[in-house]
Protein backbone atom coordinates (compact mmCIF):
# COMPACT_ATOMS: atom_id res chain seq x y z
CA UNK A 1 109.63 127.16 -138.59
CA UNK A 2 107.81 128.82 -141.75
CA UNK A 3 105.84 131.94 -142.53
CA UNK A 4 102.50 129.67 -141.45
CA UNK A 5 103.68 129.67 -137.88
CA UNK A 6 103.15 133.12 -137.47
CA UNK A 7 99.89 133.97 -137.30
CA UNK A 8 99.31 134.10 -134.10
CA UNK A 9 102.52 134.03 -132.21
CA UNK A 10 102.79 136.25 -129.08
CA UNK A 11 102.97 140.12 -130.17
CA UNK A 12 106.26 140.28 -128.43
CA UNK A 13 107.87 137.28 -130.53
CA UNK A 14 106.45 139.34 -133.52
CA UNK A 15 108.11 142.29 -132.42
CA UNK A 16 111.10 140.27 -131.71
CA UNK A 17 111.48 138.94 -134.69
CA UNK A 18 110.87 142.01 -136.83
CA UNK A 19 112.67 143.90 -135.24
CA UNK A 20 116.04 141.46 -136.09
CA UNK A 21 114.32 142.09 -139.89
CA UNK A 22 113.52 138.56 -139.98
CA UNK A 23 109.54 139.13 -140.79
CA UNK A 24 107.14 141.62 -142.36
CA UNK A 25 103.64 141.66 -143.03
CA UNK A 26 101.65 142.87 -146.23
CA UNK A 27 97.87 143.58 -147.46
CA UNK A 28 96.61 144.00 -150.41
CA UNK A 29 92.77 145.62 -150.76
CA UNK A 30 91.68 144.33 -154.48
CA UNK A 31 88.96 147.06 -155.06
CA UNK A 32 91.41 149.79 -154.69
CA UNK A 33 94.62 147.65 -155.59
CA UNK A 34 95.77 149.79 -152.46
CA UNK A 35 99.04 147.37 -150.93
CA UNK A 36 100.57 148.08 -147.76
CA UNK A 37 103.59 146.60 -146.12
CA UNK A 38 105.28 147.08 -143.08
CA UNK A 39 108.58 148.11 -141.91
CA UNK A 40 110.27 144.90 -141.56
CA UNK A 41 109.02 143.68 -145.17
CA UNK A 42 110.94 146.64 -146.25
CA UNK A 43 113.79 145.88 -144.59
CA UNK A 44 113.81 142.41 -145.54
CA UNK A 45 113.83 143.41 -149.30
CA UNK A 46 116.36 145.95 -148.70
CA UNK A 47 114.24 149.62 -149.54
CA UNK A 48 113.63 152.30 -148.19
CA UNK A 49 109.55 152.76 -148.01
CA UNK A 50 109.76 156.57 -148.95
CA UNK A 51 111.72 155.22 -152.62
CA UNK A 52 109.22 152.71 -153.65
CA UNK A 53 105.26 152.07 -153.92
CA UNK A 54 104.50 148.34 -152.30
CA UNK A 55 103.11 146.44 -155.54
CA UNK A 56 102.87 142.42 -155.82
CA UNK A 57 104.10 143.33 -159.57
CA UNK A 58 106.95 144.51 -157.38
CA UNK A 59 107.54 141.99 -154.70
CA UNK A 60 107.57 139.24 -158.02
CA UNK A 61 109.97 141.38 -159.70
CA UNK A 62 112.24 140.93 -156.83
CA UNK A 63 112.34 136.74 -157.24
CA UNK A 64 114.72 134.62 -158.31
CA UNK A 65 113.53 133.19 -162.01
CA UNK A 66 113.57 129.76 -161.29
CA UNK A 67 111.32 130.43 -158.37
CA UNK A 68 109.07 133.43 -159.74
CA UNK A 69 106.55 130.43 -161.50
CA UNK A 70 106.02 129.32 -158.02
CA UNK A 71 103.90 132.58 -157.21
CA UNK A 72 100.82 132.99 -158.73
CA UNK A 73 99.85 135.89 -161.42
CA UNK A 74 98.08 139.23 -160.08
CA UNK A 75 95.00 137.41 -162.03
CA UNK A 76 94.71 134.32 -159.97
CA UNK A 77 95.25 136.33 -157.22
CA UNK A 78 92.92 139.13 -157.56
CA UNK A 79 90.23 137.22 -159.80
CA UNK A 80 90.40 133.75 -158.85
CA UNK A 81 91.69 133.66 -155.29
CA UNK A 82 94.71 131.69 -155.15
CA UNK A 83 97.30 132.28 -152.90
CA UNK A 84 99.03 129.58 -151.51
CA UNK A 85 102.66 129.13 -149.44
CA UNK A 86 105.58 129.20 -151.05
CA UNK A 87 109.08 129.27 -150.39
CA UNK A 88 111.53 131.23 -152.76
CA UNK A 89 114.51 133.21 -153.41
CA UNK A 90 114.81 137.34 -153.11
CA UNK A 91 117.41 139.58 -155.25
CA UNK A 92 117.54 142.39 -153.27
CA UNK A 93 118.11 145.78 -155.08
CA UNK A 94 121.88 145.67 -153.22
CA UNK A 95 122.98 142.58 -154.74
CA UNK A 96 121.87 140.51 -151.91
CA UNK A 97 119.47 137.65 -151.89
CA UNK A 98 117.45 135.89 -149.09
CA UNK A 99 115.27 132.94 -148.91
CA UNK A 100 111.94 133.71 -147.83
CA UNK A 101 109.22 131.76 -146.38
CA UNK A 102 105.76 133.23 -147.59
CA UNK A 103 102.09 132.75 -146.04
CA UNK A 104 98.70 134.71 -147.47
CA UNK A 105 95.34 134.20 -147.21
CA UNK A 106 92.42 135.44 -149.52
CA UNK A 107 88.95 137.24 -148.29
CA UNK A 108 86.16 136.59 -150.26
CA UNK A 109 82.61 138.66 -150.63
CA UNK A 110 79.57 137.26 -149.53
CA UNK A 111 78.80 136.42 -153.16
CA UNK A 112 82.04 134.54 -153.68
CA UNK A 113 84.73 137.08 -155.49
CA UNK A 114 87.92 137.55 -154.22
CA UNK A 115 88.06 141.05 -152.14
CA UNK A 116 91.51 141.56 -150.45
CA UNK A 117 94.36 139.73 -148.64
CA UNK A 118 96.91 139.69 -146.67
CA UNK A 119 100.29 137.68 -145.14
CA UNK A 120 103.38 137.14 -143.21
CA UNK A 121 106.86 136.68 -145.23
CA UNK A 122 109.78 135.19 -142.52
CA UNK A 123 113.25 135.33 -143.41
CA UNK A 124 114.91 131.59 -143.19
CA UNK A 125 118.24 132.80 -144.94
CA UNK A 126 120.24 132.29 -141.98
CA UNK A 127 118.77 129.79 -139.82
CA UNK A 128 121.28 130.46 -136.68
CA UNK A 129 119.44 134.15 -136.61
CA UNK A 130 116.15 132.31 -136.58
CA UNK A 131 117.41 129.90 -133.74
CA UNK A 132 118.25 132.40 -130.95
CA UNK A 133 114.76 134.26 -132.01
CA UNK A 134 113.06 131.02 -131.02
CA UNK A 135 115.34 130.49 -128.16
CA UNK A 136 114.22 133.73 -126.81
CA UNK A 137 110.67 132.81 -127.31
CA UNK A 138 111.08 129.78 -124.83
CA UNK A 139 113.07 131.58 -122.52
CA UNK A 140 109.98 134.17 -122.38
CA UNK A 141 107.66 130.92 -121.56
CA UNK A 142 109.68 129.74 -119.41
CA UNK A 143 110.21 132.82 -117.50
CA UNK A 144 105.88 133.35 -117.73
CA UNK A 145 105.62 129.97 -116.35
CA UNK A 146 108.31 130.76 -113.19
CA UNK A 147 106.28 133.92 -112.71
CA UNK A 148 103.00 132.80 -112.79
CA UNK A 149 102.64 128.83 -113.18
CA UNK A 150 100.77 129.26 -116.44
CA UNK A 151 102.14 127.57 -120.06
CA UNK A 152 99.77 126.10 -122.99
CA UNK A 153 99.36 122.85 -124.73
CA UNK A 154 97.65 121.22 -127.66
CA UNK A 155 95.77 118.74 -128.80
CA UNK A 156 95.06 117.05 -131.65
CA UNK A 157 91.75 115.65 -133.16
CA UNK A 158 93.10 112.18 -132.69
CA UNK A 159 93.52 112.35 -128.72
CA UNK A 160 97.50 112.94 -128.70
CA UNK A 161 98.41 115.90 -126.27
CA UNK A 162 101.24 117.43 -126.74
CA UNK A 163 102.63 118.37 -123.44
CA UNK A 164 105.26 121.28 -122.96
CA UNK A 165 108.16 121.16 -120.61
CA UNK A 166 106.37 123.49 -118.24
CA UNK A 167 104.15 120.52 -117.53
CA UNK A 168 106.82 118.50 -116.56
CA UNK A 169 108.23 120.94 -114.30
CA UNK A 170 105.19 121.27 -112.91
CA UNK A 171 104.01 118.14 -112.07
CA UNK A 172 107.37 116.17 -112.01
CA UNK A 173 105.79 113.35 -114.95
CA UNK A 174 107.50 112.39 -117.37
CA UNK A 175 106.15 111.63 -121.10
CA UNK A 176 106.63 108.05 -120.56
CA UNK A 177 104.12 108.64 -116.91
CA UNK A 178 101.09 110.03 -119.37
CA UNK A 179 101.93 108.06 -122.81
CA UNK A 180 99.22 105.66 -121.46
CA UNK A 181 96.89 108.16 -119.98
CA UNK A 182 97.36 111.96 -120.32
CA UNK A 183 94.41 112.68 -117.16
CA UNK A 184 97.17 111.26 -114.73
CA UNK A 185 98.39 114.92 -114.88
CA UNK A 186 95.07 115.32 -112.56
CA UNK A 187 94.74 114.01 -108.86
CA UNK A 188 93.25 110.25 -108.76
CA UNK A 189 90.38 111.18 -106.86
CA UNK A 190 89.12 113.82 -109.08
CA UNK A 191 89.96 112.31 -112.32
CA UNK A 192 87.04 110.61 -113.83
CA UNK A 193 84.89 113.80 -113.34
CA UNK A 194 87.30 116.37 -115.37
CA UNK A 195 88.03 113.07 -117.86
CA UNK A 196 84.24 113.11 -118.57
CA UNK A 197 83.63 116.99 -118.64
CA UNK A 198 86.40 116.95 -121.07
CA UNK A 199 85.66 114.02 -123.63
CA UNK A 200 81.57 115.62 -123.17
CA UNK A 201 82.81 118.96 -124.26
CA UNK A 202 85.24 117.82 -127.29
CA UNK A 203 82.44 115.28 -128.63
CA UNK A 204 80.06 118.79 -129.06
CA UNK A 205 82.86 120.50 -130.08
CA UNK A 206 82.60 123.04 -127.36
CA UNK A 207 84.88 125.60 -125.69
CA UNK A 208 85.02 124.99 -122.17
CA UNK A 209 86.52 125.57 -118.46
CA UNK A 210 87.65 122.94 -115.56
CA UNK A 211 89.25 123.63 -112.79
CA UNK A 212 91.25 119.85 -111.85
CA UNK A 213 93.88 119.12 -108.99
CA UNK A 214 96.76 118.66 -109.95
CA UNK A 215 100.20 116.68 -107.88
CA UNK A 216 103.16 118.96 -107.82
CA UNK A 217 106.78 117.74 -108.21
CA UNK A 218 107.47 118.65 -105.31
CA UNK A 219 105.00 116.97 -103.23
CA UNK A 220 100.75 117.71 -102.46
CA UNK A 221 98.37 119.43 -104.64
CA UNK A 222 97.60 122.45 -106.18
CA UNK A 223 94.31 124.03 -107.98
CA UNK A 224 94.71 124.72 -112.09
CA UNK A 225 92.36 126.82 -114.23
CA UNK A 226 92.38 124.96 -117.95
CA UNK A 227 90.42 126.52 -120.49
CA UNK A 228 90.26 124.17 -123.65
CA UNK A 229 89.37 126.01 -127.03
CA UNK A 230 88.69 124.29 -130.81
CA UNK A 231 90.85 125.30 -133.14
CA UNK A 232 88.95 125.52 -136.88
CA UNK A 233 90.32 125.86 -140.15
CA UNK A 234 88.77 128.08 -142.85
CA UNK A 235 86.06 125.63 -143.75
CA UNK A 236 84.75 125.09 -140.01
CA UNK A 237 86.54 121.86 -139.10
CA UNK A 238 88.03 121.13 -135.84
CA UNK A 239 91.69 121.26 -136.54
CA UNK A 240 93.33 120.89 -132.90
CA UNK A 241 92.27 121.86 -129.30
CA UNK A 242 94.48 124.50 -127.68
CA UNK A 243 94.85 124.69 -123.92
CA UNK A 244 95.71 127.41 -121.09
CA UNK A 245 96.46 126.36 -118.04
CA UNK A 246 96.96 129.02 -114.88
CA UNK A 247 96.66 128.42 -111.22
CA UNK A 248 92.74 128.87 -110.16
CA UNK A 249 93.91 131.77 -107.98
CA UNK A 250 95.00 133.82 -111.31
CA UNK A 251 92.75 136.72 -112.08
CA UNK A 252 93.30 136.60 -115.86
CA UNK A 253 95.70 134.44 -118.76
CA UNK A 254 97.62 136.10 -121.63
CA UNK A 255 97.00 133.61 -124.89
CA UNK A 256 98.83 133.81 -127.97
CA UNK A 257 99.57 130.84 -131.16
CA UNK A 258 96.90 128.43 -131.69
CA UNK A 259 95.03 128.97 -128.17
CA UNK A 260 94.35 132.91 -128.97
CA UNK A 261 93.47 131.69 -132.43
CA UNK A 262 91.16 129.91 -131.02
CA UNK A 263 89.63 132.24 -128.49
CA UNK A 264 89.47 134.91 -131.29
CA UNK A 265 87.44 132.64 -133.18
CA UNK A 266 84.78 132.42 -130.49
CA UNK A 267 84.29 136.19 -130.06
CA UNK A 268 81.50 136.86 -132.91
CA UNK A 269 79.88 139.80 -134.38
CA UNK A 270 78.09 140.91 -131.34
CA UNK A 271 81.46 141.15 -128.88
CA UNK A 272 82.58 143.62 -131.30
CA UNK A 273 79.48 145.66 -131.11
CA UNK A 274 79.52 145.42 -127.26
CA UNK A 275 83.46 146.32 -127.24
CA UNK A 276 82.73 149.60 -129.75
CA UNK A 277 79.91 150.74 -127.66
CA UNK A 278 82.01 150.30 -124.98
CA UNK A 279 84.96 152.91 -126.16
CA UNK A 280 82.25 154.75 -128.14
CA UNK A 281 83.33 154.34 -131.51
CA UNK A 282 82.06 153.52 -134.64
CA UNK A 283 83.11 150.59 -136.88
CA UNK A 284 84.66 153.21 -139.08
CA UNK A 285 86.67 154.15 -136.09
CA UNK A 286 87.69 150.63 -135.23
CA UNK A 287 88.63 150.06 -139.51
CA UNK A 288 91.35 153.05 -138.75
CA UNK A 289 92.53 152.10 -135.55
CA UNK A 290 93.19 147.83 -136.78
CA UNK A 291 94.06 149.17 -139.97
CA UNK A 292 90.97 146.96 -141.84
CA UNK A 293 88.90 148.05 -144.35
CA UNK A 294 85.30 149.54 -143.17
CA UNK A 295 83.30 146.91 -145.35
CA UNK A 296 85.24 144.06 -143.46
CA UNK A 297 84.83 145.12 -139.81
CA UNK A 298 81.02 145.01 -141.12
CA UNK A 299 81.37 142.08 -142.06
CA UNK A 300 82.93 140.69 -138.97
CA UNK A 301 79.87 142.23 -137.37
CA UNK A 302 77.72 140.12 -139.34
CA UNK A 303 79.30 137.00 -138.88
CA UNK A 304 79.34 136.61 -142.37
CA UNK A 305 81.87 133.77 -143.73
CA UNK A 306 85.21 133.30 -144.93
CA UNK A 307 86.99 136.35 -142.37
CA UNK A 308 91.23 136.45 -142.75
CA UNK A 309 91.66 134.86 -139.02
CA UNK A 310 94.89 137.64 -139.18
CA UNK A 311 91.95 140.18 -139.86
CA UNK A 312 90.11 139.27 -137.25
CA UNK A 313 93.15 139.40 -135.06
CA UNK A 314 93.85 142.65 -136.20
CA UNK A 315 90.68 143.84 -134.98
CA UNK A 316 90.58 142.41 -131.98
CA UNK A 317 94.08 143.84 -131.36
CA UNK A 318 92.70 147.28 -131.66
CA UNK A 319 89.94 146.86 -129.72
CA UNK A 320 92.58 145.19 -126.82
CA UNK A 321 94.55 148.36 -127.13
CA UNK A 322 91.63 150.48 -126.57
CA UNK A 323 90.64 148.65 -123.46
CA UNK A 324 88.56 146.02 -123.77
CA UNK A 325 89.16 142.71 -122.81
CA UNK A 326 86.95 139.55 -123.55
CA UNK A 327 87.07 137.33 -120.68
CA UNK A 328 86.35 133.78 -120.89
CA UNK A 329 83.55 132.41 -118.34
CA UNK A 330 83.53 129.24 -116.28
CA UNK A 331 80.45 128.53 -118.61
CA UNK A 332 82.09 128.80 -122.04
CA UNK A 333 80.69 131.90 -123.12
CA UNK A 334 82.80 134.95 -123.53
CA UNK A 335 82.08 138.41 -121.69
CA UNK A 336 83.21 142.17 -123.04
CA UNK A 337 84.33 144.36 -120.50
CA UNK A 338 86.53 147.42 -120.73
CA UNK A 339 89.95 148.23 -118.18
């Protein structure tokens, strides 16, 4: 696991996980040079955020010498937008070190200049610590999936699922009983149909619903909501297709990792107007409450290119914590509604 992985993990693996110091977030606004970074960063640094300003200049002050040329200068940051991942070596102020995984991404202005970024550093000193983190993680799937029958699963562009255990569980197939086929997780009878809907849907590059039967392990059938999102990378393309499957019964599905990546990529600029009308506020109001500048949730408004997908998540986490929820429809399209 690396510092990319985190993007969009579930919000209480990021808590998890910070709050073990193992990650930390940071954002730097380039107009204002104004840098924030959270608590964990500070912790994994080692100081104390009343004692010290948060400065890049800083942070690269803090790197080993042999790995500092890795990073790239304020300038190419700032001015020329590079930022890419690294992996390097911390001297903490206390005499201890720690290797660092580090992820950022750059937002650029409509006309092309750099205008502010932001990132995830993970702590991979001591992998054990790392381990039971993850462990946790699974044992909170697992336990979702017990509760409610839901779990996730991927794609990728070449037609390989990647099935998780739940699945298994679930339908009691084994990864040899779908190598050939992965629709034999669905019901003969009704198999063709959904295998069609599906292959339709991913050839337009579409988000979309089905609701297949699916054999139980331990004998007949039950009813599954799937919802099937692309997942794009910064320049548009399809990079994998995340899935959500719940029983059709279910009310509503928690996302998180690539799936809520790519769900938050379908809400555009006029689900956030709907969702601010909806609690009243202005996008100044939403900038304070996700902690993003004013000029970006405008431009999230606008659809205009080349959005932080963690800004955008930051938003949308606001709004979520306001009350609004976007719901996904059996057509594809998304609704706003508030709780």
């Amino acid at each position: 696991m690396n510092a990319a992985d985190l993007a969009f993990s579930p919000e209480e693996y990021l808590r998890l996980i910070e709050s073990l110091g193992l990650t930390g977030t940071w954002t730097w606004t380039f107009a204002t040079n104004e840098q924030t970074w959270s608590p964990g960063l500070y912790r994994i640094l080692g100081m104390e955020p009343s004692l010290v300003r948060p400065s890049y200049d800083l942070f690269r002050s803090l790197v080993h010498p042999e790995d500092r040329s890795m990073l790239e200068s304020v300038v190419e940051v700032m001015h020329l937008g590079c930022l890419t991942d690294h992996t390097v070596r911390v001297q903490r102020p206390d005499g201890g070190s720690r290797t660092l995984s580090c992820r950022g991404e750059v937002l650029f202005s409509p006309d092309g200049r750099p205008r502010s970024a932001s990132g995830f550093v993970l702590d991979i000193t001591n992998p054990d610590r790392l381990a039971r983190a993850q462990a946790a993680e699974r044992q909170r799937r697992w336990a979702l999936f017990e509760q409610t029958g839901s779990f996730q699963f991927t794609l990728s562009v070449d037609g390989v699922f990647h099935f998780p255990k739940e699945l298994f569980a679930l339908t009691g197939l084994t990864a040899a009983d779908i190598a050939e086929d992965a629709f034999v997780t669905i019901c003969r009878e009704e198999r063709e149909h959904w295998r069609g809907l599906s292959l339709e849907a991913r050839g337009a590059g579409l988000a979309h619903s089905s609701s297949p039967l699916a054999p139980l392990a331990g004998g007949g059938s039950a009813r599954f909501r799937v919802v099937t999102v692309p997942v794009r990378s910064d320049l548009g393309l399809i990079k994998e297709w995340s899935s959500i499957t719940v029983p059709v019964d279910t009310n509503a599905f928690r996302a998180s990792d690539s799936a809520l990546e790519g769900l938050e990529q379908a809400v555009c600029g006029a689900h956030i107007r709907a969702a601010r009308a909806l609690l009243n506020w202005s996008m100044a109001d939403l900038a304070r409450a996700s902690g993003v500048s004013f000029h970006t949730i405008r431009r999230i408004e606008e659809d205009a290119p080349g959005i932080l997908a963690q800004t955008r998540h930051l938003a949308i986490a606001a709004l979520r914590r306001g009350g609004i929820r976007f719901v996904f429809l059996d057509d594809g399209s998304i609704a706003t509604a508030r709780v």
